[in-house]
PDB file of N, CA and C in Angstrom:
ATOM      1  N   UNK A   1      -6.428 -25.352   9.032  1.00  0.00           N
ATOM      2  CA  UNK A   1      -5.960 -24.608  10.188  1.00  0.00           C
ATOM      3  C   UNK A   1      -5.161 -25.553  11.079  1.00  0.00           C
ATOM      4  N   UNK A   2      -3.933 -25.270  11.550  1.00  0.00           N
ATOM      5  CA  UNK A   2      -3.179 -25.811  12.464  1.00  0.00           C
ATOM      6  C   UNK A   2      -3.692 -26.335  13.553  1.00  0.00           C
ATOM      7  N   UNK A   3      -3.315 -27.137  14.578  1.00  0.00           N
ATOM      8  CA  UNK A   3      -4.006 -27.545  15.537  1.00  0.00           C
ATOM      9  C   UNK A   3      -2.928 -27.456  17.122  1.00  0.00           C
ATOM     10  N   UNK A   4      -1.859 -27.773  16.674  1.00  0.00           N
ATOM     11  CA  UNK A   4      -0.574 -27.311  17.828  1.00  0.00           C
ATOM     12  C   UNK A   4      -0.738 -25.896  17.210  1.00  0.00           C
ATOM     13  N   UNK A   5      -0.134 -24.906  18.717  1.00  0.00           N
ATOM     14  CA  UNK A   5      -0.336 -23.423  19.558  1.00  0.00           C
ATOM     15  C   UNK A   5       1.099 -23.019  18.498  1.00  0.00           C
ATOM     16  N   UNK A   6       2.149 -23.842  18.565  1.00  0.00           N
ATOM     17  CA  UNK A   6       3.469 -22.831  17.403  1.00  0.00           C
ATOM     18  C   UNK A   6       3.180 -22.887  15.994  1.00  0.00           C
ATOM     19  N   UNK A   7       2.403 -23.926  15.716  1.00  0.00           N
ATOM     20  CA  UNK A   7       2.273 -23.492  13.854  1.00  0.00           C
ATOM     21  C   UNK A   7       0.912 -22.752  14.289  1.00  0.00           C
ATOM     22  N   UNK A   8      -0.401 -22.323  14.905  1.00  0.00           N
ATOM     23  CA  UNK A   8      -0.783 -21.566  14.601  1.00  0.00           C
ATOM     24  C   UNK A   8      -0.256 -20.050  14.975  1.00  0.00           C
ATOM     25  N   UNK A   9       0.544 -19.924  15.945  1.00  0.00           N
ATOM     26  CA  UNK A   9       1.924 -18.460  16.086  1.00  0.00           C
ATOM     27  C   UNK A   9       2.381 -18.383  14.777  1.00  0.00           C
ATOM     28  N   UNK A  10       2.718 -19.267  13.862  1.00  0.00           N
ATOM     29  CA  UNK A  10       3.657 -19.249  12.996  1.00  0.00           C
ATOM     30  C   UNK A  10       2.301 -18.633  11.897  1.00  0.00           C
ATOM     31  N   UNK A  11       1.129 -19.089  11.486  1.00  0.00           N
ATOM     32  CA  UNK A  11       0.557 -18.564  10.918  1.00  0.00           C
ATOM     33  C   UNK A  11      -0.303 -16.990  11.144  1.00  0.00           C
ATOM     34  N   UNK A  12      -0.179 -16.869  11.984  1.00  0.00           N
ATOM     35  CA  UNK A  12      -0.294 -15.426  12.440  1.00  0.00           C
ATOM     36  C   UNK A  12       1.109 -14.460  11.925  1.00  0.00           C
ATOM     37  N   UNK A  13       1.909 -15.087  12.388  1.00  0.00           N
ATOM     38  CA  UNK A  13       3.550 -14.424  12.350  1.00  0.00           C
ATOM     39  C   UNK A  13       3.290 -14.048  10.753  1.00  0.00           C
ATOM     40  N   UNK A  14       3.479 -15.298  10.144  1.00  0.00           N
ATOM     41  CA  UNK A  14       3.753 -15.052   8.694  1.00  0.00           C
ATOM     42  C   UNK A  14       2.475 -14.240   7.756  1.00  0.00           C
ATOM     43  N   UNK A  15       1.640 -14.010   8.838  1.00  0.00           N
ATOM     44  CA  UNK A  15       0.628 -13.476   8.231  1.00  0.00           C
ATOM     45  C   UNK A  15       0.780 -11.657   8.609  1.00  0.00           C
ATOM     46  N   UNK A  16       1.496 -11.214   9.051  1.00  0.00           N
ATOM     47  CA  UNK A  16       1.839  -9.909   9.220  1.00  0.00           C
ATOM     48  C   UNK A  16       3.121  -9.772   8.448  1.00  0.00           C
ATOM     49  N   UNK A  17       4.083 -10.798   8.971  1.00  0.00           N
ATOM     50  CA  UNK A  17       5.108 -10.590   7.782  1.00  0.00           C
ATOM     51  C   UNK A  17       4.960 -10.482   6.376  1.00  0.00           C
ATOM     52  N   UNK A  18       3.957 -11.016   5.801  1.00  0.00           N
ATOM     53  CA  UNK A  18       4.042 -11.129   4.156  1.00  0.00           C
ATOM     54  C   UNK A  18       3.337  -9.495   4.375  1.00  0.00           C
ATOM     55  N   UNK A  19       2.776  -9.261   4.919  1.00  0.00           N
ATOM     56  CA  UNK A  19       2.029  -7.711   4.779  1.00  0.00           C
ATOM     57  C   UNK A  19       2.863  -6.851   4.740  1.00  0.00           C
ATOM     58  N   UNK A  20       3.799  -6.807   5.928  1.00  0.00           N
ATOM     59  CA  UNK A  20       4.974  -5.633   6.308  1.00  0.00           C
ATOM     60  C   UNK A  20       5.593  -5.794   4.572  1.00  0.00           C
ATOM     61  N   UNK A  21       6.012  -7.053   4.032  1.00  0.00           N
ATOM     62  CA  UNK A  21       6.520  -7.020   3.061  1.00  0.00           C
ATOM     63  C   UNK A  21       5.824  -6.655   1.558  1.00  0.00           C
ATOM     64  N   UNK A  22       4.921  -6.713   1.497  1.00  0.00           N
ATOM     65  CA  UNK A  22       4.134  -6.342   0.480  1.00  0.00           C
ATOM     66  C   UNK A  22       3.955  -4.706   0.689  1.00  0.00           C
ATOM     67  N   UNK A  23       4.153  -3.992   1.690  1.00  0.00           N
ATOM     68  CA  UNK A  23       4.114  -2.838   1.456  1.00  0.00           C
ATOM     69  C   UNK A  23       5.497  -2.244   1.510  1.00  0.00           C
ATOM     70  N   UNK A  24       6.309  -2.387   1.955  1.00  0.00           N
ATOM     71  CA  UNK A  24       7.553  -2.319   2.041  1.00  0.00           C
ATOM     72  C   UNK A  24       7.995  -2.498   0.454  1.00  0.00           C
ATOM     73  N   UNK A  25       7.718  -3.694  -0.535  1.00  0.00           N
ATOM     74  CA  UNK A  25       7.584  -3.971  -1.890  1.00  0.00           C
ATOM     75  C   UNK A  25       7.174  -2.163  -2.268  1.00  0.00           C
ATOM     76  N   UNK A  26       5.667  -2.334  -2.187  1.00  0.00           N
ATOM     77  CA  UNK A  26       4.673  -1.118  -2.926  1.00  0.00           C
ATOM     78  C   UNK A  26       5.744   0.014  -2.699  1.00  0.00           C
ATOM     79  N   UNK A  27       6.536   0.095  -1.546  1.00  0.00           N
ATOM     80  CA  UNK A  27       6.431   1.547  -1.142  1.00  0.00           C
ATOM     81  C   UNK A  27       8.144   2.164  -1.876  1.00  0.00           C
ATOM     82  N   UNK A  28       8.565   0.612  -2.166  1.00  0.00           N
ATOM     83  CA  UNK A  28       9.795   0.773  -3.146  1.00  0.00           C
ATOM     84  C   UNK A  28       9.741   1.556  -4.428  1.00  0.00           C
ATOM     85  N   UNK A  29       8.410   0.306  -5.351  1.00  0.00           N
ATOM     86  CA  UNK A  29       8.191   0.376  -6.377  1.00  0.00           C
ATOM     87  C   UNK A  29       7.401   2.053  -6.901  1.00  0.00           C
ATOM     88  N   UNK A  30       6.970   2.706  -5.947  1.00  0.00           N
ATOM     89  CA  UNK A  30       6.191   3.692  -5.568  1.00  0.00           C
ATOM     90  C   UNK A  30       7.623   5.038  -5.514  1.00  0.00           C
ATOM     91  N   UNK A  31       8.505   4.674  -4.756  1.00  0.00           N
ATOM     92  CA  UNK A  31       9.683   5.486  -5.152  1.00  0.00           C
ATOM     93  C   UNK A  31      10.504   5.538  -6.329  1.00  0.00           C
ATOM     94  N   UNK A  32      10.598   4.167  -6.734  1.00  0.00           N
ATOM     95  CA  UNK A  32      11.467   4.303  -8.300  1.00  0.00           C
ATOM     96  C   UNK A  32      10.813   4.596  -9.371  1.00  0.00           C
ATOM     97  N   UNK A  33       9.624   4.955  -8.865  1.00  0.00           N
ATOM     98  CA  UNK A  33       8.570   5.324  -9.877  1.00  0.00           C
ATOM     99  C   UNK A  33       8.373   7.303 -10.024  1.00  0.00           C
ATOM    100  N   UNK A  34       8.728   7.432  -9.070  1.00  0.00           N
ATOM    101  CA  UNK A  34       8.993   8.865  -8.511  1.00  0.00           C
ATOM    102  C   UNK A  34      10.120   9.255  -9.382  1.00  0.00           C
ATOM    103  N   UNK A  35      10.980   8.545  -8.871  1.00  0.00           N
ATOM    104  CA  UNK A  35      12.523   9.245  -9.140  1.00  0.00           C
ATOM    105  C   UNK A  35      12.294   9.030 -10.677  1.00  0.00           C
ATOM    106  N   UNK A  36      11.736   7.987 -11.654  1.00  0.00           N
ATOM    107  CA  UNK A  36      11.800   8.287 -12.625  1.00  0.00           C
ATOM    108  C   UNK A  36      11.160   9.460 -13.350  1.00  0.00           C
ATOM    109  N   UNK A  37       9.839   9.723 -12.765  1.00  0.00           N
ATOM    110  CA  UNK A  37       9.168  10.758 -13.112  1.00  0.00           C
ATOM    111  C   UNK A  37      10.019  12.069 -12.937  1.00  0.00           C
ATOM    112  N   UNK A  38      10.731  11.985 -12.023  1.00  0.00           N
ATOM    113  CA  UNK A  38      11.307  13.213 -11.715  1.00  0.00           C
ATOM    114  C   UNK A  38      12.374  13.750 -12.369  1.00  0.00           C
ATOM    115  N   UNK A  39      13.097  12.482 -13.572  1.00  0.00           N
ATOM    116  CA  UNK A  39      14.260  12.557 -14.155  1.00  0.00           C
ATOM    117  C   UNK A  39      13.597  12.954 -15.414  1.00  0.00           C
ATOM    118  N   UNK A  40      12.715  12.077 -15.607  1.00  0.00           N
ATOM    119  CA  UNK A  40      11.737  12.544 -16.801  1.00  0.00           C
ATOM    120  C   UNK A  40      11.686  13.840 -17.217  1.00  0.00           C
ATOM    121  N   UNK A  41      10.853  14.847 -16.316  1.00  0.00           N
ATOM    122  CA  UNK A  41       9.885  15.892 -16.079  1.00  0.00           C
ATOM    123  C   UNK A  41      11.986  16.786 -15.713  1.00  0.00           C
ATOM    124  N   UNK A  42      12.915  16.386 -15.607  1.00  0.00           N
ATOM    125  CA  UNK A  42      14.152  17.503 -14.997  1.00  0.00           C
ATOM    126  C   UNK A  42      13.731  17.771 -14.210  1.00  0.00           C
ATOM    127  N   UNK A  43      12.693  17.349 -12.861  1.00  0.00           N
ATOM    128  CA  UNK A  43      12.482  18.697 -11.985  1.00  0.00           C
ATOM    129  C   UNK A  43      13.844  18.869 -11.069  1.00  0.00           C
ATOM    130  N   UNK A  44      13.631  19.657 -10.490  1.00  0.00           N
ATOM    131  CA  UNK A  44      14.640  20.470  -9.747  1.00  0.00           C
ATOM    132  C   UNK A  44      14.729  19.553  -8.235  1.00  0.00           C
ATOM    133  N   UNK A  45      13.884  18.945  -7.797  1.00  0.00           N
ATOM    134  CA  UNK A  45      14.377  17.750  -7.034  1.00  0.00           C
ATOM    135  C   UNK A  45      14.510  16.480  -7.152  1.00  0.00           C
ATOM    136  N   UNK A  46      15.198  16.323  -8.077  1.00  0.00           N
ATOM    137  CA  UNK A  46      15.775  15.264  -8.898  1.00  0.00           C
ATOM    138  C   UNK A  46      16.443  14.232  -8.339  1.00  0.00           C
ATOM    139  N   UNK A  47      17.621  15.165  -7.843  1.00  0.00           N
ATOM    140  CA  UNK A  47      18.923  14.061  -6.969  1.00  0.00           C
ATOM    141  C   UNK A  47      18.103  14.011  -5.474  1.00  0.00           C
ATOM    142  N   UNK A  48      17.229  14.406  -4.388  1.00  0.00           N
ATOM    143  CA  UNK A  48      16.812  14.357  -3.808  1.00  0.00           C
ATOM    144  C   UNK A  48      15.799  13.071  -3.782  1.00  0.00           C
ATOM    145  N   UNK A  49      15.102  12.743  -4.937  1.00  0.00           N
ATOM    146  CA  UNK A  49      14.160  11.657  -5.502  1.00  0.00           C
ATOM    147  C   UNK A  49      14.638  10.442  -5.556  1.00  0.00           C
ATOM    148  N   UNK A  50      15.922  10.895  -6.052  1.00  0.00           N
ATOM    149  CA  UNK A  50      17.004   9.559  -6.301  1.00  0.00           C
ATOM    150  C   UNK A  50      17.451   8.561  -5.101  1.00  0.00           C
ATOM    151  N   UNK A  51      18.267   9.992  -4.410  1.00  0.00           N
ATOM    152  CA  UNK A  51      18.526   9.692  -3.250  1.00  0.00           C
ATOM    153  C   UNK A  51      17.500   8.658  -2.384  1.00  0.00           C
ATOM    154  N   UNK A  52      16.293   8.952  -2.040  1.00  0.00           N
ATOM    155  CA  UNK A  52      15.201   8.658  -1.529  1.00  0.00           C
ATOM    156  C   UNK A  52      15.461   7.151  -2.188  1.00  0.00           C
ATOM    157  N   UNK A  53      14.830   7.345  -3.479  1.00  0.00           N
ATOM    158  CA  UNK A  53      14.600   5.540  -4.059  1.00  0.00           C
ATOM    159  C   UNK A  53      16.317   4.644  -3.806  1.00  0.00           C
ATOM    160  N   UNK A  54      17.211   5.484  -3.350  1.00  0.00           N
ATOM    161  CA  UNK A  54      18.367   4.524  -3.702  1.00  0.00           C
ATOM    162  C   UNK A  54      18.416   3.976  -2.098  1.00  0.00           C
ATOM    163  N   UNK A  55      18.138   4.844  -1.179  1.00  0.00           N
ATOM    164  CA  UNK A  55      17.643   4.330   0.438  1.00  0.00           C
ATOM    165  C   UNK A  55      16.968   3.211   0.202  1.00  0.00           C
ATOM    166  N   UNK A  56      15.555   3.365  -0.234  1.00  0.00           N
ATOM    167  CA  UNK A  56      14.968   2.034  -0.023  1.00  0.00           C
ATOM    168  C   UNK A  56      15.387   1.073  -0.856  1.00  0.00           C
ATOM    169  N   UNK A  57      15.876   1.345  -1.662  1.00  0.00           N
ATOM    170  CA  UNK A  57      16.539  -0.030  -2.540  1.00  0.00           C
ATOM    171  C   UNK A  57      17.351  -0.654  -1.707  1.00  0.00           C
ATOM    172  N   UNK A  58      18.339   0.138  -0.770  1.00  0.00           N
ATOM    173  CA  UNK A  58      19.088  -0.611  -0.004  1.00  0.00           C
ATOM    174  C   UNK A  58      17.974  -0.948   1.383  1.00  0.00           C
ATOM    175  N   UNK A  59      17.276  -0.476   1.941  1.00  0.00           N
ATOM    176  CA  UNK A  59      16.482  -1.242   3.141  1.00  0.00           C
ATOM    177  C   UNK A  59      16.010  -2.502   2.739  1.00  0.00           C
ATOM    178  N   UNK A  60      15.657  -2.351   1.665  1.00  0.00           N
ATOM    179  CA  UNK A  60      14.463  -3.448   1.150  1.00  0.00           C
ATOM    180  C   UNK A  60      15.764  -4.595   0.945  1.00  0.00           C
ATOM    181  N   UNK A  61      16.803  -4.295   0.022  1.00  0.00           N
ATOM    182  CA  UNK A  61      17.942  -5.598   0.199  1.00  0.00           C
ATOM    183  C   UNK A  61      18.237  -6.145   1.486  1.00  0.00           C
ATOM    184  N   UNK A  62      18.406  -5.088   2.340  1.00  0.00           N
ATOM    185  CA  UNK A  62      18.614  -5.469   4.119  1.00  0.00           C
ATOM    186  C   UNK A  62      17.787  -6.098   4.408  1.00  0.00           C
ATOM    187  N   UNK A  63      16.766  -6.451   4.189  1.00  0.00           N
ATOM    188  CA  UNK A  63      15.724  -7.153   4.721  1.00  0.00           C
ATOM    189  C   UNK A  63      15.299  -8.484   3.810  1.00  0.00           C
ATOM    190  N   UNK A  64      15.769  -8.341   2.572  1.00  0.00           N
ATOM    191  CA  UNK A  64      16.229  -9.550   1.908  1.00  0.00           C
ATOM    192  C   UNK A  64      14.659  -9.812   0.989  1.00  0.00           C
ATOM    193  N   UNK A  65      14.379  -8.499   0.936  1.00  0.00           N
ATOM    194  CA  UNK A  65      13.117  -8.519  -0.214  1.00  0.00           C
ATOM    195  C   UNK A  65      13.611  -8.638  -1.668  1.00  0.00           C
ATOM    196  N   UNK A  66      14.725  -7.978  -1.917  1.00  0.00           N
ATOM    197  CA  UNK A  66      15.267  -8.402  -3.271  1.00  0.00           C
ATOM    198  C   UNK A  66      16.815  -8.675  -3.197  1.00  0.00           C
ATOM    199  N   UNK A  67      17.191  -9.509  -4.050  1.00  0.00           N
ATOM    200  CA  UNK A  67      18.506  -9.454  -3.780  1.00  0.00           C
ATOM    201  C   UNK A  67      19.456  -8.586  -4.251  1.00  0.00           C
ATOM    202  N   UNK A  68      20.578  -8.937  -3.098  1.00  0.00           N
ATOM    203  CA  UNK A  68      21.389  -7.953  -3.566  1.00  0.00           C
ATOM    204  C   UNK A  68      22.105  -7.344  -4.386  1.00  0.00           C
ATOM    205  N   UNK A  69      22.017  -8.346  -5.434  1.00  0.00           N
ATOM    206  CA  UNK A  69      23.101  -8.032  -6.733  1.00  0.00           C
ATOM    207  C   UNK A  69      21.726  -6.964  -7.757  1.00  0.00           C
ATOM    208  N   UNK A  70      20.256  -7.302  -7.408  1.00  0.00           N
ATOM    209  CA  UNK A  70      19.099  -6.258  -7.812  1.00  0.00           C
ATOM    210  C   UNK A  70      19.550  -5.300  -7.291  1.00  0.00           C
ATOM    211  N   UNK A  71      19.609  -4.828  -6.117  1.00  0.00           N
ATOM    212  CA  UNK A  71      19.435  -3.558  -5.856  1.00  0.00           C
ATOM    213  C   UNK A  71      20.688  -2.900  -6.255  1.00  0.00           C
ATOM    214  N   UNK A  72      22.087  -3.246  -6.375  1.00  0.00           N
ATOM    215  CA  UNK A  72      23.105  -2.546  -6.717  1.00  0.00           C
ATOM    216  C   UNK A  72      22.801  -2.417  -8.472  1.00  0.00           C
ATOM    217  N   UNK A  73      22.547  -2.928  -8.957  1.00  0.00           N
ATOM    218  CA  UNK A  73      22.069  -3.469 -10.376  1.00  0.00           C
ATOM    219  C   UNK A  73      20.815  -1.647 -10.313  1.00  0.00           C
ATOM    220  N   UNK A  74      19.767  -1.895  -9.867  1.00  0.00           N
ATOM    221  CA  UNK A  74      18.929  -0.631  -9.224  1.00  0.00           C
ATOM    222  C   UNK A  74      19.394   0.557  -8.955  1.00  0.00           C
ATOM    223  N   UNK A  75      20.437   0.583  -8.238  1.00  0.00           N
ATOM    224  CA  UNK A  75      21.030   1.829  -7.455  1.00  0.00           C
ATOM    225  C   UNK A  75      22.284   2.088  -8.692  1.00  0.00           C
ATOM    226  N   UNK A  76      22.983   1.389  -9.510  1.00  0.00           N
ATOM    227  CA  UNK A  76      23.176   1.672 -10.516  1.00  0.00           C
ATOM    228  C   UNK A  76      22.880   2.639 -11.729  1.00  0.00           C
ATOM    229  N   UNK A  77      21.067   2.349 -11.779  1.00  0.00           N
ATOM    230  CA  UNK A  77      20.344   2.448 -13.048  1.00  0.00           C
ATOM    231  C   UNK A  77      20.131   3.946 -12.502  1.00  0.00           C
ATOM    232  N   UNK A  78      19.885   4.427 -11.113  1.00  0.00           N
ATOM    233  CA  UNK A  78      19.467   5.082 -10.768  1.00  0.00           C
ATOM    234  C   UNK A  78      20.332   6.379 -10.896  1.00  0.00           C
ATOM    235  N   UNK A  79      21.687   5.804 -10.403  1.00  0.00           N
ATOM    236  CA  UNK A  79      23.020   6.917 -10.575  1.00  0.00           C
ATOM    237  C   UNK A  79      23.422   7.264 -12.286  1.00  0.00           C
ATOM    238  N   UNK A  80      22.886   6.716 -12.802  1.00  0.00           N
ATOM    239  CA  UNK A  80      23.496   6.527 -14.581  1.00  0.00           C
ATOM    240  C   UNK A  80      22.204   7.732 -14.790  1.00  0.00           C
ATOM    241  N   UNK A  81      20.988   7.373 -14.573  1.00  0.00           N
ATOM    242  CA  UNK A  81      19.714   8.748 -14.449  1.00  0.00           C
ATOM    243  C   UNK A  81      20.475   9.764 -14.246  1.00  0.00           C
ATOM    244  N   UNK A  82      20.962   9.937 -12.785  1.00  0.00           N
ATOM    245  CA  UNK A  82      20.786  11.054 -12.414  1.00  0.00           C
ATOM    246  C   UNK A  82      22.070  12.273 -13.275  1.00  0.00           C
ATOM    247  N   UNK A  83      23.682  11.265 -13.207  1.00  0.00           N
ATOM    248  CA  UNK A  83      24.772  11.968 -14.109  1.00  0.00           C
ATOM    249  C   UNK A  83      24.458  11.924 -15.870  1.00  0.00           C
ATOM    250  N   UNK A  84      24.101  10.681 -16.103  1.00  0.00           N
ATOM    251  CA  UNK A  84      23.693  11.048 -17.750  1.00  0.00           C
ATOM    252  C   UNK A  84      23.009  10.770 -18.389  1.00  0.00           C
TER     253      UNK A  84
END
């Protein structure tokens, strides 16, 4: 445990940050998991599913959880689903 007042801030800090990010992660992986099911199964809200997972693909790059050449690479795979 730290003993100066800014590295223990800093371990607090980074201790909510890795959280925000680990669910922010889940809540990606949790959508492209959707949209595949949904391409799977044809349902009828399909491009709606897509849509959805291709949002967070881009938040999650904005925030620099994956990089960016992933998520266009992602948002790619996703548009190639949905037209063919």
């Amino acid at each position: 445990m730290p003993n100066i007042k800014s590295a223990m801030k800093r371990v607090k800090v980074n201790k909510v940050k890795a959280a925000n990010n680990k669910a922010t992660r889940s809540n990606l992986k949790t959508m492209l998991k959707k949209a595949d099911a949904a391409v799977a199964e044809n349902a009828s809200d399909k491009e709606a599913a897509i849509r959805l997972a291709i949002k967070k693909v881009d938040q999650a790059a904005a925030k620099g959880l994956i990089h960016k050449n992933k998520a266009a690479r992602k948002k790619s795979q996703l548009a190639k689903k949905l037209n063919g």
